[in-house]
N, C-alpha and C. Protein backbone atom coordinates (compact mmCIF):
# COMPACT_ATOMS: atom_id res chain seq x y z
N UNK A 1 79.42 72.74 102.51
CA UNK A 1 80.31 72.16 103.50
C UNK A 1 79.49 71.67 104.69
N UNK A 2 80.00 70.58 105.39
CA UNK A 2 79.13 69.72 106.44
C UNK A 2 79.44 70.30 107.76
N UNK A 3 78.55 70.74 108.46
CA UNK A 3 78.96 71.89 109.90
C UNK A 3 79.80 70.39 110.65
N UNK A 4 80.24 70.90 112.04
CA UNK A 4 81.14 70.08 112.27
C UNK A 4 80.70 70.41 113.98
N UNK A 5 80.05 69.18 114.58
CA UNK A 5 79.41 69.33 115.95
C UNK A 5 80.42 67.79 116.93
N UNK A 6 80.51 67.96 118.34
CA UNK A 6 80.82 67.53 119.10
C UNK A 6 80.82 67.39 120.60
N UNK A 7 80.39 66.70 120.70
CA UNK A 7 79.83 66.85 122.84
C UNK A 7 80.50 67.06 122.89
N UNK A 8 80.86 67.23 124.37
CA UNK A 8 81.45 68.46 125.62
C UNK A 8 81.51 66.53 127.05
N UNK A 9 83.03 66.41 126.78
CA UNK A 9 83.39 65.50 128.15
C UNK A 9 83.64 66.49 128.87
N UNK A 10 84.48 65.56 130.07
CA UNK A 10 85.02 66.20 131.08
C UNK A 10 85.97 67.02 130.87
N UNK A 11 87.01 66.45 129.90
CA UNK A 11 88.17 67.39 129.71
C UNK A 11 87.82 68.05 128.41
N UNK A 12 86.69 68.00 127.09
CA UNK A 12 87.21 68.42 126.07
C UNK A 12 85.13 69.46 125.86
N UNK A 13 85.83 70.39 125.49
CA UNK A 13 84.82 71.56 125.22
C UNK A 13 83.26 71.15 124.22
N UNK A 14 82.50 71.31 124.11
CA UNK A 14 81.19 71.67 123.37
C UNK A 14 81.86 72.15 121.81
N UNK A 15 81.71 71.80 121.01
CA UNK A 15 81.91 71.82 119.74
C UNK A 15 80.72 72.35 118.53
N UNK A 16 80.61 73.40 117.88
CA UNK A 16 79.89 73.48 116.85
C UNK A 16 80.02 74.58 116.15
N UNK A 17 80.61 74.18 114.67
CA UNK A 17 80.93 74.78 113.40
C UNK A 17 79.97 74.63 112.53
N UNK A 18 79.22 75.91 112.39
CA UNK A 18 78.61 75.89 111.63
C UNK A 18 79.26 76.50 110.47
N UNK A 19 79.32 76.09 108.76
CA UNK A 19 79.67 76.92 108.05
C UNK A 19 78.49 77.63 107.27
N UNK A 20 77.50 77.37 107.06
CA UNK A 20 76.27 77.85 106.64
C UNK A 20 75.99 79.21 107.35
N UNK A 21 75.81 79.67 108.44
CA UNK A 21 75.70 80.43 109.19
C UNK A 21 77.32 81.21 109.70
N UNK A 22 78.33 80.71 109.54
CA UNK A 22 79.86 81.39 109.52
C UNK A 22 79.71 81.42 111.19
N UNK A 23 79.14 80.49 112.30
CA UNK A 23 79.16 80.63 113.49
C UNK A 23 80.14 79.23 113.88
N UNK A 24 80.95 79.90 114.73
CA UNK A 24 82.19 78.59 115.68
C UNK A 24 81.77 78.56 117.08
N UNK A 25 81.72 77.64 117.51
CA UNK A 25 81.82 77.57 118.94
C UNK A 25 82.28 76.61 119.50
N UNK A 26 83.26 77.34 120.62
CA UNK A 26 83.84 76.17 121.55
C UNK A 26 83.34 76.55 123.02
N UNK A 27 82.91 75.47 123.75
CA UNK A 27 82.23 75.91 124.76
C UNK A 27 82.34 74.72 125.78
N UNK A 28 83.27 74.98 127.51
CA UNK A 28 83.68 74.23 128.31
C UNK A 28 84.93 73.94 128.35
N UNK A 29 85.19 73.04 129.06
CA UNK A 29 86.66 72.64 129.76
C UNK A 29 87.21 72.02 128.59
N UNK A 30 88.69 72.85 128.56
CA UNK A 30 89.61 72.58 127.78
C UNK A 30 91.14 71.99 128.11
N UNK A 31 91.02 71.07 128.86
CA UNK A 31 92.43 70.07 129.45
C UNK A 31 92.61 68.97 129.33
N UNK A 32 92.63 69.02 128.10
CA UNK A 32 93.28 67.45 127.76
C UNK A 32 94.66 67.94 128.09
N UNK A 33 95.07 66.29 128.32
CA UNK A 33 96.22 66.14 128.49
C UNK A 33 97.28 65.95 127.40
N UNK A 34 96.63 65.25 126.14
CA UNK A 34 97.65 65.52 124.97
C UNK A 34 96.21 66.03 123.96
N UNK A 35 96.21 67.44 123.55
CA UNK A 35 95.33 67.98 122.76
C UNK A 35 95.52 67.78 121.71
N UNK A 36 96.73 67.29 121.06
CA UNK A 36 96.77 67.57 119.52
C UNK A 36 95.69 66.63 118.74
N UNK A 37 95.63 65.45 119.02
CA UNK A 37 94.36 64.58 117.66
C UNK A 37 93.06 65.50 118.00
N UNK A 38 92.55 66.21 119.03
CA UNK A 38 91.05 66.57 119.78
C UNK A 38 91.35 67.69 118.27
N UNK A 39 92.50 68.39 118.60
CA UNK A 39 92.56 70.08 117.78
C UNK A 39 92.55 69.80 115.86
N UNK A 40 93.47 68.64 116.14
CA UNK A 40 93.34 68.31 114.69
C UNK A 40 92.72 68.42 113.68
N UNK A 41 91.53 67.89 114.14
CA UNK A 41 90.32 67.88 113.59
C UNK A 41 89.53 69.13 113.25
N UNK A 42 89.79 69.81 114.67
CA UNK A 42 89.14 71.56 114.25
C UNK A 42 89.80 72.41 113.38
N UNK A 43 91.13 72.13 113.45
CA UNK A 43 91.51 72.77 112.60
C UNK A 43 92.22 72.40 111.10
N UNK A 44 91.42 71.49 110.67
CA UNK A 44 91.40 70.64 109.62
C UNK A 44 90.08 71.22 108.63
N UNK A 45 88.98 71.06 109.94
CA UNK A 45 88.19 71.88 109.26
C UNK A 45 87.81 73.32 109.02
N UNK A 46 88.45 74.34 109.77
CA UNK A 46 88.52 75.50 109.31
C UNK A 46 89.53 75.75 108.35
N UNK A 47 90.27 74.53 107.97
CA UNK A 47 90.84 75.24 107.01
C UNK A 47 90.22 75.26 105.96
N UNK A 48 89.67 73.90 105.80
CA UNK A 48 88.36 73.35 104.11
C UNK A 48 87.37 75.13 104.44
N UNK A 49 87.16 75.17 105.51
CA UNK A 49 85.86 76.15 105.96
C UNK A 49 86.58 77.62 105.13
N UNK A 50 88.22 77.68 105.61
CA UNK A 50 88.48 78.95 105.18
C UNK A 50 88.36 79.46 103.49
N UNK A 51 88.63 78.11 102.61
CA UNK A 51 88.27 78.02 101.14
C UNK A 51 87.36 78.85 100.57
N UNK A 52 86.15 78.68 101.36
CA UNK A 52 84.83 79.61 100.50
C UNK A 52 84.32 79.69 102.46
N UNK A 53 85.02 81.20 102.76
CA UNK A 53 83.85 80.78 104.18
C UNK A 53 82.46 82.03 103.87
N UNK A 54 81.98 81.74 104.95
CA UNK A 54 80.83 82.84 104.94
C UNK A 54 80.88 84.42 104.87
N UNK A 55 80.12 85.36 104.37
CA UNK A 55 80.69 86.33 104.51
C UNK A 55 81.09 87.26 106.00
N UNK A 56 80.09 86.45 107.15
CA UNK A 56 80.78 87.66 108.19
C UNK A 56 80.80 85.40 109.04
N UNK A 57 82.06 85.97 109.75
CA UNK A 57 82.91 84.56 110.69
C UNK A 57 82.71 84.85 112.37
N UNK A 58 82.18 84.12 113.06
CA UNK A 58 82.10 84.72 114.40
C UNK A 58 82.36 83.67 115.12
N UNK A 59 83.86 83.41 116.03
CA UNK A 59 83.85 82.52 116.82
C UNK A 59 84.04 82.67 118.41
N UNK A 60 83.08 82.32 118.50
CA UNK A 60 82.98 82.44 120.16
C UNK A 60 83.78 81.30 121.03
N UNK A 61 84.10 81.69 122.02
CA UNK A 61 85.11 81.02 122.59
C UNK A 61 84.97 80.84 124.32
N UNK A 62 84.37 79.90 125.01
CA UNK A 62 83.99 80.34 126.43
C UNK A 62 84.34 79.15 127.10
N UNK A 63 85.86 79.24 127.38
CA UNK A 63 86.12 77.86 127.97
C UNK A 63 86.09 78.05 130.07
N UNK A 64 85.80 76.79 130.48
CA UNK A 64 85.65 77.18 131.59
C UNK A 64 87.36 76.57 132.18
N UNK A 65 87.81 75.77 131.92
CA UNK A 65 88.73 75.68 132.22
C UNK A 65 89.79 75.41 130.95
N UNK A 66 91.33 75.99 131.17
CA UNK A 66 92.19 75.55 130.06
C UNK A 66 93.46 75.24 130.95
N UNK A 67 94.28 74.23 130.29
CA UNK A 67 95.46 73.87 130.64
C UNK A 67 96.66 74.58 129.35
N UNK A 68 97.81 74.70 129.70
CA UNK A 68 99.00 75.51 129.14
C UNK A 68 99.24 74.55 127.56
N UNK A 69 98.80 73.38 127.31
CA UNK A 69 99.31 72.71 125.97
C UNK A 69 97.74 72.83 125.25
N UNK A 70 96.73 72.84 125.86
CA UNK A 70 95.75 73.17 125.36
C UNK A 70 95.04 74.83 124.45
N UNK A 71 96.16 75.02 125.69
CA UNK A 71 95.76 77.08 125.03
C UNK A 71 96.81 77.23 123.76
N UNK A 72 97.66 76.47 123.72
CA UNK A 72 98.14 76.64 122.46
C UNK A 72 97.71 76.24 121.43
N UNK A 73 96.92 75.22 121.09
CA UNK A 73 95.82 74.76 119.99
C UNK A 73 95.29 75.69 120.05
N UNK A 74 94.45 76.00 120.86
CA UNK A 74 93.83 77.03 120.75
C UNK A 74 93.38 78.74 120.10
N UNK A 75 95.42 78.80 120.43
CA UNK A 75 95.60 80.31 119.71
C UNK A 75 95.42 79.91 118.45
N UNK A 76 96.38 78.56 117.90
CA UNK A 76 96.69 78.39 116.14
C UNK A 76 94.74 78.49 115.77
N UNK A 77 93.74 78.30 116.60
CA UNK A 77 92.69 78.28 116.26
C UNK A 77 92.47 79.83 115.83
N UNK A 78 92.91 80.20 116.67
CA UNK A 78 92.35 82.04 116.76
C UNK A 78 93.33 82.35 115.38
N UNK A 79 94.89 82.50 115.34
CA UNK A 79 95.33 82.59 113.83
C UNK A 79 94.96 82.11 112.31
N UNK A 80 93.96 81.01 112.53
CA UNK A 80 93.21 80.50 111.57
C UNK A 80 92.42 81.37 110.69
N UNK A 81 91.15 81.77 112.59
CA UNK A 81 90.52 82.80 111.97
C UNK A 81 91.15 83.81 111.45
N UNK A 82 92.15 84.56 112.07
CA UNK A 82 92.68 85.89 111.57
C UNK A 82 92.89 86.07 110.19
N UNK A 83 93.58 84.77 109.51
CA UNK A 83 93.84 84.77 108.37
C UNK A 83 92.61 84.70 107.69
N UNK A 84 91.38 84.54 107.59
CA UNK A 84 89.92 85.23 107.26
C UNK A 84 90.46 86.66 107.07
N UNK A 85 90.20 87.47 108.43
CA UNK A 85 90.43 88.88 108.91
C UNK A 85 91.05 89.49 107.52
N UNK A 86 92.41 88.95 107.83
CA UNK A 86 93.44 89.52 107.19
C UNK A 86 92.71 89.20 105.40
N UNK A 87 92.33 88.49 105.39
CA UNK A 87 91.90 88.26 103.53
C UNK A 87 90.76 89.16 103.34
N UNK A 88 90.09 90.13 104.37
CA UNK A 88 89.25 90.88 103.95
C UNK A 88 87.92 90.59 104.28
N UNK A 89 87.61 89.63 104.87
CA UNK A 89 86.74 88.99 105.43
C UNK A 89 86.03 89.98 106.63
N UNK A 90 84.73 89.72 106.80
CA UNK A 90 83.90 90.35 108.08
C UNK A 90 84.25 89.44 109.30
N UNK A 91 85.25 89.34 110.23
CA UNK A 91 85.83 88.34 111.22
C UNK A 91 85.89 89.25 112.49
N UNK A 92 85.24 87.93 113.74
CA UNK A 92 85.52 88.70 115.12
C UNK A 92 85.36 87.28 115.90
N UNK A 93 86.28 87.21 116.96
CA UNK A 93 86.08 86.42 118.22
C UNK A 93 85.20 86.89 119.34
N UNK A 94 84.40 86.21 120.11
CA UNK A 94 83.55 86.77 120.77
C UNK A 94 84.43 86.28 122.41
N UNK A 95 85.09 86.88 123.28
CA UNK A 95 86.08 85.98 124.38
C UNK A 95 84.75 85.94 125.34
N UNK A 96 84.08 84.84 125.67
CA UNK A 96 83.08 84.91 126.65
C UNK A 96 84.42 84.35 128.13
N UNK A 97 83.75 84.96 129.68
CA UNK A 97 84.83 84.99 130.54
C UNK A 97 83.71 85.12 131.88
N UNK A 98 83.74 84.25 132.84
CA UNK A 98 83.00 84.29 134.13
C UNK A 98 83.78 85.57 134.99
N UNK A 99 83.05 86.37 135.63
CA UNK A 99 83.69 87.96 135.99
C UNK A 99 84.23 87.45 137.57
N UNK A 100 84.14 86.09 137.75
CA UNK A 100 84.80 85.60 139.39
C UNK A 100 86.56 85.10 138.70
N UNK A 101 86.36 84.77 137.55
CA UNK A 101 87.78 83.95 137.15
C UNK A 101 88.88 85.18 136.40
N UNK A 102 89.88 85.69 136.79
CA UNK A 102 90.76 86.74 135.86
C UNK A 102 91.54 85.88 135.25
N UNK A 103 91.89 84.60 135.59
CA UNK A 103 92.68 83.66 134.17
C UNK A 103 92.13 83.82 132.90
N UNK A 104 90.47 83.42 132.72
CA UNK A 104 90.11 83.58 131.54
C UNK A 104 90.10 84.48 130.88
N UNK A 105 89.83 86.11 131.29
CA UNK A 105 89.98 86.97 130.82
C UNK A 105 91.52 87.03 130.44
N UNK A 106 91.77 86.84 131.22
CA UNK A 106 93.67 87.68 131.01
C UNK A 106 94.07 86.63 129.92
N UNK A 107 93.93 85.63 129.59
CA UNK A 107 94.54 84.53 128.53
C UNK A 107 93.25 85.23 127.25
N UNK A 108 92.32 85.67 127.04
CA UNK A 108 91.67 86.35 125.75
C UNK A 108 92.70 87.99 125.88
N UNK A 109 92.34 88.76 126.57
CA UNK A 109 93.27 89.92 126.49
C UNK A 109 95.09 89.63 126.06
N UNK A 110 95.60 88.67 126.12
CA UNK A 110 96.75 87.91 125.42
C UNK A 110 96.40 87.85 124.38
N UNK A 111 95.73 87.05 123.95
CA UNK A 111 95.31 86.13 122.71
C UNK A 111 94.89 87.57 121.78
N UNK A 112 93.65 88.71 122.31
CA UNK A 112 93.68 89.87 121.60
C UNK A 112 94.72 90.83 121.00
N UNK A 113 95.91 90.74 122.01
CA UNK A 113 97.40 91.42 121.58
C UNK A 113 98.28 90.63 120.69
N UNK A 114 97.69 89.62 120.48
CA UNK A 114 98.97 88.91 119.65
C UNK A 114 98.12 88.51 118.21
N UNK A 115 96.81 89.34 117.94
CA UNK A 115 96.48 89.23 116.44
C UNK A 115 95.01 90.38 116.41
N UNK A 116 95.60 90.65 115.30
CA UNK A 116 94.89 91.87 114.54
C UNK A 116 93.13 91.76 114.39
N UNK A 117 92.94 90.69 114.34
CA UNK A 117 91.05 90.20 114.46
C UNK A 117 90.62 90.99 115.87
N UNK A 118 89.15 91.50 115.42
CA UNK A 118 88.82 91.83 116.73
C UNK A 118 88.27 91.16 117.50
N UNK A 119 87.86 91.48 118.78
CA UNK A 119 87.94 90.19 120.11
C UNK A 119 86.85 91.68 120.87
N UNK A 120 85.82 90.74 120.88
CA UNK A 120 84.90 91.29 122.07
C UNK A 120 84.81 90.15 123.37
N UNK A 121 85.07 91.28 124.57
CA UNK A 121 84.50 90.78 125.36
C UNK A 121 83.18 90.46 126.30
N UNK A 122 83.14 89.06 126.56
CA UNK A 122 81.30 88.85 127.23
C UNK A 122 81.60 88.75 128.45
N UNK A 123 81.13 89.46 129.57
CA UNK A 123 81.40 89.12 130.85
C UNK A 123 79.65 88.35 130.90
N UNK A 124 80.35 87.32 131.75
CA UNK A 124 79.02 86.39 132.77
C UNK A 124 79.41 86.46 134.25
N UNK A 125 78.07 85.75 134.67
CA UNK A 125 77.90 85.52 136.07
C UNK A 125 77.35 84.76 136.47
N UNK A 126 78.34 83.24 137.03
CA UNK A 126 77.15 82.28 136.91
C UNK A 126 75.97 81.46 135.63
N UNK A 127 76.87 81.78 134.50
CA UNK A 127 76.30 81.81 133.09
C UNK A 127 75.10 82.69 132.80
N UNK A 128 75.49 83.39 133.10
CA UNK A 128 74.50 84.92 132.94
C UNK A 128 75.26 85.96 132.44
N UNK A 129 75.03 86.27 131.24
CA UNK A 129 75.90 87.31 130.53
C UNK A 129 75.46 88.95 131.12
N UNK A 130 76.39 89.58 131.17
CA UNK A 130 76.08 90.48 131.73
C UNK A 130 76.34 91.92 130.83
N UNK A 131 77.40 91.54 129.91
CA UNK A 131 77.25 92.64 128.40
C UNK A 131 77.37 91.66 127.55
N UNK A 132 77.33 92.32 126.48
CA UNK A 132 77.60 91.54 125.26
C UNK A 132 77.70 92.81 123.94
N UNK A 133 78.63 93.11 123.30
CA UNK A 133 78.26 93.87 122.02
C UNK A 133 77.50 93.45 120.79
């Protein structure tokens, strides 16, 4: 399967799916104003990805900004993965979160209660991680 990469505009996040390596990443500002064709696509390809995915799935997730129609693509992203999880799969979200902003955290601590995959959290500072499991 062909990994699946994409710059980082103003409004739309850093992109890179690797399926070779079972690594996701979305990384930066997430506010578009109509998200659905941007999400489409991602989740078009995790689904081909979910077919034969890797044995352990790790998607990291570190947006600096999100808008309310955007975080909803978003979750169906996170239920994607789960359904990995749930098939028995080695699956975890990684919620990376700047320790000045409590939106970001508090929208992953949501997103952790409303599905069974586990969800670590990364605190930063200034893009300086400060744990990580």
């Amino acid at each position: 399967m062909i990994s699946y990469y994409k710059e980082a505009t103003t409004n739309t996040p850093f992109i890179s799916f690797n399926a070779q390596k079972g690594v996701l990443i979305i990384d930066g500002n997430c506010s578009l104003v109509e998200p659905a064709l941007f999400f489409e696509e991602l989740t078009q390809w995790i689904e081909k990805y979910s077919a034969n995915p890797n044995e352990k799935t790790i998607l990291t997730i570190n947006v600096t900004a999100i808008n309310i129609s955007t975080s909803k693509f978003l979750l169906n992203i996170i239920y994607q993965i789960e359904k990995l999880f749930n098939n028995g799969n080695e699956v975890k979200v990684r919620w990376v979160y700047n320790n000045d902003e409590d939106g970001t955290y508090e929208l992953g601590s949501d997103y952790a209660e409303m599905v069974k995959v586990p969800f670590v959290f990364i605190e930063t500072t200034h893009n300086i991680m400060c744990s990580i499991d």
